[in-house]
Protein backbone atom coordinates (compact mmCIF):
# COMPACT_ATOMS: atom_id res chain seq x y z
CA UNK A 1 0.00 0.00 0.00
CA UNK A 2 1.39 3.61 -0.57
CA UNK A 3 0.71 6.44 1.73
CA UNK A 4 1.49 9.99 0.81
CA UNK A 5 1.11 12.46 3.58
CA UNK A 6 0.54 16.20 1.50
CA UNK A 7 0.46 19.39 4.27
CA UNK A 8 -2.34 21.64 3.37
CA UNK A 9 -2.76 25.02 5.66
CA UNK A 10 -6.64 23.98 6.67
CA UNK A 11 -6.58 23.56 10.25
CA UNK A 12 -10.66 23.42 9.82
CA UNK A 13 -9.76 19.52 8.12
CA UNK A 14 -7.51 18.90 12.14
CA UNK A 15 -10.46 19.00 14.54
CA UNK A 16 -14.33 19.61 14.66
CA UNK A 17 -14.92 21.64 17.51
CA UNK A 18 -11.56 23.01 17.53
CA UNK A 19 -12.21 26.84 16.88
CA UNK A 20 -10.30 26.78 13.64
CA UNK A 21 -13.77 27.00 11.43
CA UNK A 22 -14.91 29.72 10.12
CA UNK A 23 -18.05 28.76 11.08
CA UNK A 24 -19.52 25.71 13.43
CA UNK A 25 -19.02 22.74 12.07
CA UNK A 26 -22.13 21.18 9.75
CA UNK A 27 -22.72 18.15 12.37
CA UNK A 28 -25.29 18.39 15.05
CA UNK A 29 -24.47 16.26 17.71
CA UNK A 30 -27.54 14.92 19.65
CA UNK A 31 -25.46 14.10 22.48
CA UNK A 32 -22.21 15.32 24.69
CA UNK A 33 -20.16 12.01 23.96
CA UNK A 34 -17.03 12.82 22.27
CA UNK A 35 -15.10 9.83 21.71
CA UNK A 36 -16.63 5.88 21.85
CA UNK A 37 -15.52 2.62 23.46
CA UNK A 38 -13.90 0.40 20.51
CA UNK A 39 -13.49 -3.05 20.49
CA UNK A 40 -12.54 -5.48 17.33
CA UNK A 41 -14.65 -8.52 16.78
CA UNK A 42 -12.18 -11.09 15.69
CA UNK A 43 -13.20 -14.84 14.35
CA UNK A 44 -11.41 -17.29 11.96
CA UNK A 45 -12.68 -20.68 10.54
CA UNK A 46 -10.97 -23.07 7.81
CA UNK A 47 -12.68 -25.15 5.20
CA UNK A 48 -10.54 -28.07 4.39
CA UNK A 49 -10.79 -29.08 0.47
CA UNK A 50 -9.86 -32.81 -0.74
CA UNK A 51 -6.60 -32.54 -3.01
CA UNK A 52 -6.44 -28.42 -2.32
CA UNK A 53 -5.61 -26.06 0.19
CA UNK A 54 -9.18 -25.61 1.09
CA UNK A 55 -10.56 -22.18 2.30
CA UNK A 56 -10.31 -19.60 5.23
CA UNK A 57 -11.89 -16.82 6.82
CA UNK A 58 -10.51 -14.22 9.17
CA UNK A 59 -11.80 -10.78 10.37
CA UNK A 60 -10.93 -8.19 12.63
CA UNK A 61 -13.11 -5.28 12.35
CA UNK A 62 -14.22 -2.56 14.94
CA UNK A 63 -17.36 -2.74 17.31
CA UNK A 64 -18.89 0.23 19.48
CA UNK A 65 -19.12 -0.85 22.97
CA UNK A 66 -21.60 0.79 25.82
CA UNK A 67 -20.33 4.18 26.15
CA UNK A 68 -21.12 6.31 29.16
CA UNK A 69 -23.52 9.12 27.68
CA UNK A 70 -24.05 7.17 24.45
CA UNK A 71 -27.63 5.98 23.46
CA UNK A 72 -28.22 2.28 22.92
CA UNK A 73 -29.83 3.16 19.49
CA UNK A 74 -27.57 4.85 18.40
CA UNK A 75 -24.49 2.63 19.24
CA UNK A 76 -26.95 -0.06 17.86
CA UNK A 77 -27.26 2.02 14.45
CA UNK A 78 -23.61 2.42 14.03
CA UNK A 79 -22.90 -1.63 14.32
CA UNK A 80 -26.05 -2.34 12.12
CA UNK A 81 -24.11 -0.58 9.57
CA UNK A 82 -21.00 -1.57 10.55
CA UNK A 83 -21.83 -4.94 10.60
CA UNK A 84 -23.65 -5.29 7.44
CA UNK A 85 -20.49 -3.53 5.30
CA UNK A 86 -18.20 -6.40 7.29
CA UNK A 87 -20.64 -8.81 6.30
CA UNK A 88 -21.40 -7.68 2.25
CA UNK A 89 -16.79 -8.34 2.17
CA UNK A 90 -17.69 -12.12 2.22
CA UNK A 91 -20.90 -12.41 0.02
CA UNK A 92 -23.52 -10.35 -1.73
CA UNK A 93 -26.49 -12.07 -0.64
CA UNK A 94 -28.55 -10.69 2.71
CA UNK A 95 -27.10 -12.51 5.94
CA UNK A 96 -27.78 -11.29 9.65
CA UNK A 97 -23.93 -11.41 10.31
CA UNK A 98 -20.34 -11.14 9.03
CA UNK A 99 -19.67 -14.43 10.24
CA UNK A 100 -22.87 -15.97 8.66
CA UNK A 101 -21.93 -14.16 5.67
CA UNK A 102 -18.27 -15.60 5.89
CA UNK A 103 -20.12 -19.20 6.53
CA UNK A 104 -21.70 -18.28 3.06
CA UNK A 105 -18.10 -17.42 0.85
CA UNK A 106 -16.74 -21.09 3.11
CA UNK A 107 -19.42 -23.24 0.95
CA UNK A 108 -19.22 -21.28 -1.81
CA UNK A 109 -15.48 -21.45 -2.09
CA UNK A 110 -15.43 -25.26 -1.03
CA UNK A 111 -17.22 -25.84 -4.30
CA UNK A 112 -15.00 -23.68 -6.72
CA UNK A 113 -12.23 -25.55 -5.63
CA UNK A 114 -13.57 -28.85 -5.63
CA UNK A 115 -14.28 -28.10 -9.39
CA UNK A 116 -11.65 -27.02 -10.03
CA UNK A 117 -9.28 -30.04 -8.54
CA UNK A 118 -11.84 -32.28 -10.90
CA UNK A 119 -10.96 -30.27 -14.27
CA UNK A 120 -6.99 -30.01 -12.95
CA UNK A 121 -5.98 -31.38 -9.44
CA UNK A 122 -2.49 -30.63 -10.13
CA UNK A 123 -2.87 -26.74 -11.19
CA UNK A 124 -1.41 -24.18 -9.01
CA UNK A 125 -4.79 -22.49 -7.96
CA UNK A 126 -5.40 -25.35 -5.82
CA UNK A 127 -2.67 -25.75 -3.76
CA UNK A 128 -3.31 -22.30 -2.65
CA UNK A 129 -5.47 -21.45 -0.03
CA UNK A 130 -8.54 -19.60 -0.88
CA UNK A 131 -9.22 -16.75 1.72
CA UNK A 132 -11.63 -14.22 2.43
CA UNK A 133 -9.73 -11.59 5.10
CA UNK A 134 -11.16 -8.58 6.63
CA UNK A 135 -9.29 -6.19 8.85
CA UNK A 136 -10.73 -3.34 10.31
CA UNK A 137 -9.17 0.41 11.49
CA UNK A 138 -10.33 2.98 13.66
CA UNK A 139 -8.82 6.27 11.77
CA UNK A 140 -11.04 9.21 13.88
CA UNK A 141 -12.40 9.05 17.14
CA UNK A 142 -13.49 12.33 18.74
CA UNK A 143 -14.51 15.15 18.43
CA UNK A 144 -17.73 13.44 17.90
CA UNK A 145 -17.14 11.73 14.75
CA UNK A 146 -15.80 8.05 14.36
CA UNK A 147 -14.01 7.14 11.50
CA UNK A 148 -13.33 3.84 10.15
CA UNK A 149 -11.64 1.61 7.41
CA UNK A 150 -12.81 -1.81 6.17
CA UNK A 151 -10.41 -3.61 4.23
CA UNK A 152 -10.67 -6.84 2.59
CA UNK A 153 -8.08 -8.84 0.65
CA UNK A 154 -8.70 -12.08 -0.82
CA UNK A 155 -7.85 -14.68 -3.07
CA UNK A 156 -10.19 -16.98 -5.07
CA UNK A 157 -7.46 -18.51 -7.69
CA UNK A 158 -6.70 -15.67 -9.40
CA UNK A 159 -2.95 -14.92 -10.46
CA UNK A 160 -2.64 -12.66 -7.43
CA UNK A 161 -4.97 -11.47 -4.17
CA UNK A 162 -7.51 -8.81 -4.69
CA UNK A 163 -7.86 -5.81 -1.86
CA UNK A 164 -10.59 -3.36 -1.32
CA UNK A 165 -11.34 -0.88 1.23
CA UNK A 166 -14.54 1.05 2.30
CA UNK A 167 -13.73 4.55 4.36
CA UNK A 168 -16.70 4.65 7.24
CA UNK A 169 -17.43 8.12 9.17
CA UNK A 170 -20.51 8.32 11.97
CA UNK A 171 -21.50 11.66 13.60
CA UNK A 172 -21.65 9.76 17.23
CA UNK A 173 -24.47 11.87 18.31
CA UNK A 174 -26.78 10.52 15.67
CA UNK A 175 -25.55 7.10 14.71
CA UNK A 176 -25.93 8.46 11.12
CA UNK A 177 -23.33 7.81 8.23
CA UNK A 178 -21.29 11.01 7.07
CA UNK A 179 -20.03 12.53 3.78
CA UNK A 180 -17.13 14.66 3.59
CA UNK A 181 -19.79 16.87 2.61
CA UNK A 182 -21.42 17.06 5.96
CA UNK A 183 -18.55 18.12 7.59
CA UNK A 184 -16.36 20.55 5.49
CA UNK A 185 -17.58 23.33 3.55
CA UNK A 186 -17.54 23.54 -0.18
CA UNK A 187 -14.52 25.91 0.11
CA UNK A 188 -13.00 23.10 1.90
CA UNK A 189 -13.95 20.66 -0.38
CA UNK A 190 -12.68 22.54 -3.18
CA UNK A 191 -9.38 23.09 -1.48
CA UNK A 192 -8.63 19.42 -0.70
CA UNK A 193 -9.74 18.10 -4.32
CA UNK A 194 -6.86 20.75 -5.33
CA UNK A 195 -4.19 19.25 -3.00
CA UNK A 196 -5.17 15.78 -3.67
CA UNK A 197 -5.14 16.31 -7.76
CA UNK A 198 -1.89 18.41 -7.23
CA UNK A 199 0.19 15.58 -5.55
CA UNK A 200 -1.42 12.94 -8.16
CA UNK A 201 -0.27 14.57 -10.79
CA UNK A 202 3.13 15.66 -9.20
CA UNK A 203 3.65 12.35 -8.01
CA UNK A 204 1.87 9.41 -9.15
CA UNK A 205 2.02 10.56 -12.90
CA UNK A 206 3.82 7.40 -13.36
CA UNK A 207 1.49 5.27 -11.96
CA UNK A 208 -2.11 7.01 -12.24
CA UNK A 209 -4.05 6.00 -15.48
CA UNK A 210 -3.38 8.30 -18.45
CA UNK A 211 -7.35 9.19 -19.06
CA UNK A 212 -7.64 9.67 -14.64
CA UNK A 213 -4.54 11.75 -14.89
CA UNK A 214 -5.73 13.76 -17.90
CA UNK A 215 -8.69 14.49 -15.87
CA UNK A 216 -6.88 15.60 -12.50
CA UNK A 217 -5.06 18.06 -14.96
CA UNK A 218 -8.02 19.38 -16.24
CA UNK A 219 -9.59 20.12 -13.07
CA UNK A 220 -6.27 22.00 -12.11
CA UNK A 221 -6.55 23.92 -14.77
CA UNK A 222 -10.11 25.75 -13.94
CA UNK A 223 -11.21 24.35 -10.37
CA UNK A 224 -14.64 25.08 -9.23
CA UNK A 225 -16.50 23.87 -6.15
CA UNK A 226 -18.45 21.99 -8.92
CA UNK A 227 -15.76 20.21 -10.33
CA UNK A 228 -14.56 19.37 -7.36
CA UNK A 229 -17.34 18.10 -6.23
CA UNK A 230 -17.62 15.99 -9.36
CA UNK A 231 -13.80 14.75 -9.76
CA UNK A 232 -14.43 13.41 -6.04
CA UNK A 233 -17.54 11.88 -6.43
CA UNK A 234 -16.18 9.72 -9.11
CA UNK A 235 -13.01 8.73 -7.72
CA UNK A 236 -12.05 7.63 -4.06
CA UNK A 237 -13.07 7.44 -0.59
CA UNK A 238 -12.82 10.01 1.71
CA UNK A 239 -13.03 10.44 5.32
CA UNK A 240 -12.11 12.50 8.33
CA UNK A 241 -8.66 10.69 10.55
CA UNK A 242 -6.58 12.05 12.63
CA UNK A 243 -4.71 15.21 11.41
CA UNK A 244 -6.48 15.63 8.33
CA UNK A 245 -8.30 14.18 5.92
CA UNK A 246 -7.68 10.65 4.15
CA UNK A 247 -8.22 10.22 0.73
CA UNK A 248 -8.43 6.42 -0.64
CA UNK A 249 -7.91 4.88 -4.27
CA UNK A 250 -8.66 0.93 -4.54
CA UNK A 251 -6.49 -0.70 -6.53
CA UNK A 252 -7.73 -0.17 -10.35
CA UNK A 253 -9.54 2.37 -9.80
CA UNK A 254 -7.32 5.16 -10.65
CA UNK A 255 -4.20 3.08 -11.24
CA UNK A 256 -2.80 -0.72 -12.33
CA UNK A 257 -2.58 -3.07 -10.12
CA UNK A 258 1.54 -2.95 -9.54
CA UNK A 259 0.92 0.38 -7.99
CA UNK A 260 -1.33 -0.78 -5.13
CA UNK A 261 -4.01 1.09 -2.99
CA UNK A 262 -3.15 4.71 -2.74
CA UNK A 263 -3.53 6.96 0.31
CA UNK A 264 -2.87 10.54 0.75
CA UNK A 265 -3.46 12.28 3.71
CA UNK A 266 -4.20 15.72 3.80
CA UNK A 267 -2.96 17.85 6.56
CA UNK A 268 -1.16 21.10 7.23
């Protein structure tokens, strides 16, 4: 994974609540909690495979625990949603859990490779284990917002793992989900979508996509809050962590696969 930390003289994108705003911060907080009670919840199982490596599962992703001040429905709320992004990581179809869900990708995995060691039982892709692994981060938590990262890498045969990542952000005072939207202001906005494109194109131009890259450059060229809006909208994850703002690039999306996820924090 790459990680780019670019400085950027916001100190609105450091801290809600911190005074450096202009004006208060778009978030109403219902409540007086600042900061939550994290745990991870952490399970593994293996499906062994005849003639293969068979299949695993493991997670380790972040649950809100009872904190003092914070409403059970809205802790509640938070984990629903937490919980069902954990659980869509191991299949598509509707499950109550992640680890029902990772129960689901176990059988269906257990098949593809049993096929597969019928059609070739001495190809590669089945003495490799098949996984399904989700890890979980905690990138923001006070200042009444939580921000998380869900990342999953896996493997189903391929010539290499896959790895995807969701960016999470609650305002803990409503359990509700969060744009960057909701809590910068469009000047803001427009001023981060001008960092971020300005270190792409200064220093990815190697590895960024010609047609993304043409289109960074473009922006620079006559930024509006509109464009920005737009160039952001289409490309990456964004969220709130500490001492700035994290912007996130799956692997693909705006570069080959050699290159990795990217991640560039903006801060001052």
């Amino acid at each position: 994974m790459r990680n780019h930390i670019l400085p950027l003289s916001l100190c609105s994108l450091l801290l809600l609540g911190s005074g450096c705003f202009a004006a208060p911060p778009v978030v109403t907080l219902e409540s007086r909690v600042d900061a939550l009670n994290v745990s991870m919840n952490v399970f593994e199982e293996l499906r062994p495979v005849d003639g293969a490596g068979g299949c695993a599962v493991f997670a380790s992703y972040p649950v809100i625990e009872q904190t003092p001040g914070l409403r059970e429905e809205m802790r509640s709320a938070m984990n629903q949603n937490i919980e069902t992004q954990a659980a869509l990581y191991f299949d598509a179809a509707p499950h109550k859990n992640a680890k029902e869900s990772a129960g689901a990708f176990l059988t269906s995995c257990a098949l593809g490779v049993a096929d597969v060691v019928k059609v070739d039982p001495t190809s590669f892709v089945v003495r490799e284990e098949w996984n399904s692994n989700l890890s979980g981060e905690v990138l923001k938590n006070g200042g009444g917002i939580l921000s998380l990262e869900l990342t999953n890498t896996s493997y189903m045969g391929g010539a290499h793992p896959g790895t995807s990542s969701l960016l999470l952000m609650f305002d803990i005072g409503t359990g509700n989900r969060l744009a960057l939207s909701d809590v910068l202001t469009s000047d803001e906005e427009l001023e981060v979508a001008m960092s971020l494109g300005s270190t792409l194109v200064a220093e990815y131009a190697d590895a960024v996509f010609q047609e993304q890259l043409s289109e960074y450059e473009a922006f620079l060229e006559n930024p509006s809050k509109e464009s920005a809006q737009a160039i952001m909208e289409k490309y990456g994850e964004y969220a709130l962590a500490e001492g700035g703002v994290l912007a996130h690039f799956d692997e693909y999306e705006i570069a080959p696969y050699a290159a990795g996820p990217i991640d560039i924090t903006i801060t001052r």
